[in-house]
Protein backbone atom coordinates (compact mmCIF):
# COMPACT_ATOMS: atom_id res chain seq x y z
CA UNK A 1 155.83 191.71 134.97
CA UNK A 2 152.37 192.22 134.15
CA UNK A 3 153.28 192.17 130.44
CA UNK A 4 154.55 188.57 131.12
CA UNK A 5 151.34 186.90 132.64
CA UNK A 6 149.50 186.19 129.68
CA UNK A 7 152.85 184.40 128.57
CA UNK A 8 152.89 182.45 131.77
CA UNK A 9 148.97 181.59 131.44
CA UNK A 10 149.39 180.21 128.06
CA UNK A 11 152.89 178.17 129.05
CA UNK A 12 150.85 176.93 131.95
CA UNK A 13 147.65 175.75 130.01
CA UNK A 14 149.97 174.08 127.20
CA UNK A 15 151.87 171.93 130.21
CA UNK A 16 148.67 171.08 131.94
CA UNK A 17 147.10 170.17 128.13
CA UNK A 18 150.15 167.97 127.31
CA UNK A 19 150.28 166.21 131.21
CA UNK A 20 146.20 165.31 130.40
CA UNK A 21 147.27 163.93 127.14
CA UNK A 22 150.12 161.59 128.38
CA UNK A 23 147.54 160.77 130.85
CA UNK A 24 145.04 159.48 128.74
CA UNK A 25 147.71 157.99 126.55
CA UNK A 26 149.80 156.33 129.69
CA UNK A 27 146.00 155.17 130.70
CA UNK A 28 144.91 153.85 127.66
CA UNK A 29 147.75 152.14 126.44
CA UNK A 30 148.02 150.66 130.32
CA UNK A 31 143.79 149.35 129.82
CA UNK A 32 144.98 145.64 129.08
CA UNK A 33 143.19 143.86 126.40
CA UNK A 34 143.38 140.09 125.14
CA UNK A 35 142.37 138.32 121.68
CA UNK A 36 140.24 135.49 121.98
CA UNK A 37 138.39 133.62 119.36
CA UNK A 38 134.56 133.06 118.96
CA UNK A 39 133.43 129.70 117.48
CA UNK A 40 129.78 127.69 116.59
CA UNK A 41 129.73 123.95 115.37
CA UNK A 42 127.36 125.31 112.65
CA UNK A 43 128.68 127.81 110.20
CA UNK A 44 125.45 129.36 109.60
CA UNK A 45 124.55 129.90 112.76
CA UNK A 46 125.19 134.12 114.46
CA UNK A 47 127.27 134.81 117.93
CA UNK A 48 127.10 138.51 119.62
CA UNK A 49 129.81 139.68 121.64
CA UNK A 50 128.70 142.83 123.72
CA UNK A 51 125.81 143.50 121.04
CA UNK A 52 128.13 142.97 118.09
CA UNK A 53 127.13 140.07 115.70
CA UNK A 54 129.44 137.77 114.29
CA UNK A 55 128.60 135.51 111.76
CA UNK A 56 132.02 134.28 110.44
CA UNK A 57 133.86 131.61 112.23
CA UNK A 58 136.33 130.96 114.13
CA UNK A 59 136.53 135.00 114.45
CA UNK A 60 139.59 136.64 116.29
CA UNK A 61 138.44 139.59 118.92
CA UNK A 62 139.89 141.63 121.14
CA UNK A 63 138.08 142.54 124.42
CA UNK A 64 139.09 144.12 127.60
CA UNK A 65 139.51 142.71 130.36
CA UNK A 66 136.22 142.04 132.17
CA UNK A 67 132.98 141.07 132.44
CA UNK A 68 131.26 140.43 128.75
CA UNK A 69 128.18 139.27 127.36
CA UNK A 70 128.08 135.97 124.97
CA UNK A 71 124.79 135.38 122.86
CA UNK A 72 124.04 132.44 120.87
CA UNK A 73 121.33 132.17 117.95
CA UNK A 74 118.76 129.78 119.22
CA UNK A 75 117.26 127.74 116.17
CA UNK A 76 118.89 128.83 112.87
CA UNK A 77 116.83 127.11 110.02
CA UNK A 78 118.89 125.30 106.85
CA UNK A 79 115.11 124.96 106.07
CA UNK A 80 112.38 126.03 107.90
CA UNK A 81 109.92 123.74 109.58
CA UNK A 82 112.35 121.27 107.53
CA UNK A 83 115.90 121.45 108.51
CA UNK A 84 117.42 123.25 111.44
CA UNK A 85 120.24 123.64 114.17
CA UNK A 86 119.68 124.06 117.66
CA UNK A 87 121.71 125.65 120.24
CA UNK A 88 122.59 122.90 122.70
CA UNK A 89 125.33 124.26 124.92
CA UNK A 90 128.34 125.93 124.89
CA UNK A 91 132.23 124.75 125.09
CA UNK A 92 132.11 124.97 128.59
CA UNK A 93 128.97 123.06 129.14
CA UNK A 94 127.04 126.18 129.80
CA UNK A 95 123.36 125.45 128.40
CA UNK A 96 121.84 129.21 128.18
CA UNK A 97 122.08 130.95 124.98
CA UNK A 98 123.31 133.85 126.73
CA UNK A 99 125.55 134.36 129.41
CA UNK A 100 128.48 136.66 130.70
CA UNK A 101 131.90 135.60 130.50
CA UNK A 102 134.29 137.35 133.30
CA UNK A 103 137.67 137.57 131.15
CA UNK A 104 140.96 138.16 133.16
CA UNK A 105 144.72 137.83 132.60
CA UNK A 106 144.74 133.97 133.10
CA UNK A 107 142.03 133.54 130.79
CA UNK A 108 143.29 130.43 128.29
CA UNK A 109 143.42 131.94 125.01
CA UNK A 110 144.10 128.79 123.17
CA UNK A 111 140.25 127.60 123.78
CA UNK A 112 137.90 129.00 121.64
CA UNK A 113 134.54 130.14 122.77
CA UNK A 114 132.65 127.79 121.07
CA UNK A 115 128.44 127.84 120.83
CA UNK A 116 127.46 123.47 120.17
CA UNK A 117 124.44 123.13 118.15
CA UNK A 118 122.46 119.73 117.76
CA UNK A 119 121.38 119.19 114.22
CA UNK A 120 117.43 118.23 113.75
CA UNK A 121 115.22 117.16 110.62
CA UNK A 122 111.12 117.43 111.34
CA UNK A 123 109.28 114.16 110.70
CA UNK A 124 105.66 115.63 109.70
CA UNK A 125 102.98 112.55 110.13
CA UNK A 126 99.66 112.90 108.36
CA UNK A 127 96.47 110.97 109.03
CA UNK A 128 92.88 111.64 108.79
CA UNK A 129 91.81 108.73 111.02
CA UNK A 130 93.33 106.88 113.77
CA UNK A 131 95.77 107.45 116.49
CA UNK A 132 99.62 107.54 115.88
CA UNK A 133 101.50 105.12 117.53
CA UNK A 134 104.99 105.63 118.31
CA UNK A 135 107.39 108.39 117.05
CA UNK A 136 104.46 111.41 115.94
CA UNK A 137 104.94 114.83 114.44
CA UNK A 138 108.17 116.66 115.70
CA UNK A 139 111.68 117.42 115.43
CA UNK A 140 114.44 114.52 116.15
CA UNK A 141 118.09 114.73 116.54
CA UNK A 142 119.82 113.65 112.76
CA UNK A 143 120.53 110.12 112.73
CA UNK A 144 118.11 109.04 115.16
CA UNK A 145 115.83 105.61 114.73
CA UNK A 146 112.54 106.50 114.40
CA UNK A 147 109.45 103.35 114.62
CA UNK A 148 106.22 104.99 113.97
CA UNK A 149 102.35 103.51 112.74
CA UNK A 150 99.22 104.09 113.30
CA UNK A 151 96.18 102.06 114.71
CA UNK A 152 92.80 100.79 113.22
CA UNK A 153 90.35 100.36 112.18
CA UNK A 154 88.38 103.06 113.27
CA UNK A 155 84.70 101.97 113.66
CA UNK A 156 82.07 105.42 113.84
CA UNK A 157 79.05 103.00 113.51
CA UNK A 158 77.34 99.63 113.22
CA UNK A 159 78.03 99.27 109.78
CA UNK A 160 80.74 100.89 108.78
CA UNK A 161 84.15 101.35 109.17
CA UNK A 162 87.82 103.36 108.29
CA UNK A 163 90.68 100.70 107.56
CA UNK A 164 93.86 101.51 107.31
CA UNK A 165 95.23 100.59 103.68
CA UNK A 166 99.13 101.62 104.15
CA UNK A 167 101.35 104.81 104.01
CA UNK A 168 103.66 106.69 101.50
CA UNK A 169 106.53 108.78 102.74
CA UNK A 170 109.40 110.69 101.23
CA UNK A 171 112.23 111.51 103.04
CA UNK A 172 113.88 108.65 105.32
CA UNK A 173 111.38 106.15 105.47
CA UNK A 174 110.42 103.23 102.98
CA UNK A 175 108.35 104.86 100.06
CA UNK A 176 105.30 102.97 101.19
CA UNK A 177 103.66 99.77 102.34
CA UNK A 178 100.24 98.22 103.53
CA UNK A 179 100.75 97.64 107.08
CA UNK A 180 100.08 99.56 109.89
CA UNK A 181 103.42 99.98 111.40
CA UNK A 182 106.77 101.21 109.83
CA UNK A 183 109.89 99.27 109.96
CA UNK A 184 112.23 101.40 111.46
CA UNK A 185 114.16 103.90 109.67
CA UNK A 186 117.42 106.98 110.36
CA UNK A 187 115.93 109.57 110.09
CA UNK A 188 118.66 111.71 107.62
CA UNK A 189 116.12 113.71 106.23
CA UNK A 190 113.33 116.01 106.45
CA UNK A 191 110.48 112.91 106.00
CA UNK A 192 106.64 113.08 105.35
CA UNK A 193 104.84 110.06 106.29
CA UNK A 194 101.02 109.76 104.82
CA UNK A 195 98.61 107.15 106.10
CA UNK A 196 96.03 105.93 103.14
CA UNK A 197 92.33 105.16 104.84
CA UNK A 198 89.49 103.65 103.19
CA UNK A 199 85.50 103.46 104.07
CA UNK A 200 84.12 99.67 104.19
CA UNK A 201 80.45 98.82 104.65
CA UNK A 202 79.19 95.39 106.19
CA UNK A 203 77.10 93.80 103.55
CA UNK A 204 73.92 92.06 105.26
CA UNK A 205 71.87 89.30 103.51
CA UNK A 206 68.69 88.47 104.62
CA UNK A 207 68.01 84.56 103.80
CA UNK A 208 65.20 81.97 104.16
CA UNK A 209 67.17 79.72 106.55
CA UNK A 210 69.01 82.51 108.57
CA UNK A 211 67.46 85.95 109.11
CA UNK A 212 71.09 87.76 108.14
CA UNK A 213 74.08 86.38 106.49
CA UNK A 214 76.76 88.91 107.49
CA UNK A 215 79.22 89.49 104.79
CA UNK A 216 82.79 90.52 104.96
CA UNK A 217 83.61 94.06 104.79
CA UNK A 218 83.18 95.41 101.32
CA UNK A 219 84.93 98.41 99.81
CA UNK A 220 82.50 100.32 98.12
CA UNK A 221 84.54 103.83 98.54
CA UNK A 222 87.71 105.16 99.07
């Protein structure tokens, strides 16, 4: 009898290993999972899914059902301080860049989980005098109608002044001009817009019928 125990022992710790393992196996193949598909309007753009990055799209996933965690790239740069994408919102209308997503059985498979980015171009404006008038330095939606200029002259004493002479641009806008405001252009591209300022000085005559003849403004530097 007592020859038999260790037998018994062993017989009993194989059945109790094997029940665990259908456990696990009846458990795991019971945990229900789902496949759905991550998306971004911009190619070049990253998603994470539970800290995983994907950066191929559409991309097929399986998850558990459950709560998971969604993250957007913010700004991706085509490029930067030129060309970018930013995120806007996501399929769902859901504007933060990361969220949780609770995923159950009834979850509809056929709509991707898709991050909508807003493409943008920079206009950069540069002018050593003046004010800018309308549209200034900053990022605008792709397409959009800009109308910028600039005012003048700029007068930092009795006798002299800063006129504005006209701009050149590259980009979107007209290559240049000589007024002080830009017809209006779509803005398609990244676009550089430089005003061109010059120094005039009032010429004053003294004469033997009037004290001062005033002259127009004269360019003597530019």
């Amino acid at each position: 009898m007592f020859e038999r125990a260790p037998k018994i022992a062993a017989l009993f710790v194989a059945v109790l290993f094997f029940s665990l393992l259908c456990f696990g196996l009846t458990a795991s193949s019971a945990r229900a999972e789902i496949t759905i598909t991550v998306d971004s309007t911009y190619s070049g753009s990253t998603i994470t899914v539970d800290g995983i990055q994907y950066d191929s799209f559409p991309a097929s996933i399986d998850v558990d059902y459950g709560i998971h965690t969604f993250a957007a790239q913010q700004e991706a740069f085509v490029v930067v301080g030129q060309d970018r994408y930013i995120f806007q919102e996501w399929y769902d209308g859901n504007t933060n860049a990361t969220r949780d997503i609770d995923i159950q059985s009834g979850f509809d498979t056929s709509q991707n989980i898709r991050a909508i980015y807003r493409h943008e171009y920079c206009l950069d404006v540069i002018s050593s005098q003046g004010n800018v008038s309308g549209d200034d330095t900053g990022w605008y939606t792709a397409g959009a109608t800009i109308e910028t200029g600039i005012s003048g002259p700029v007068n930092p004493g009795i006798d002299t002044r800063r006129y504005v002479r006209g701009w050149t641009a590259t980009g979107s806008a007209p290559a240049s001009g000589s007024t002080p405001d830009i017809p209006p252009f779509q803005l398609n591209f990244y676009t550089q817009i430089v005003w061109d300022w010059e120094i005039q000085y009032k010429l004053s005559m003294q004469g033997a019928i009037s004290p001062f003849l005033v002259q127009p403004w004269l360019v003597l530097q530019r």
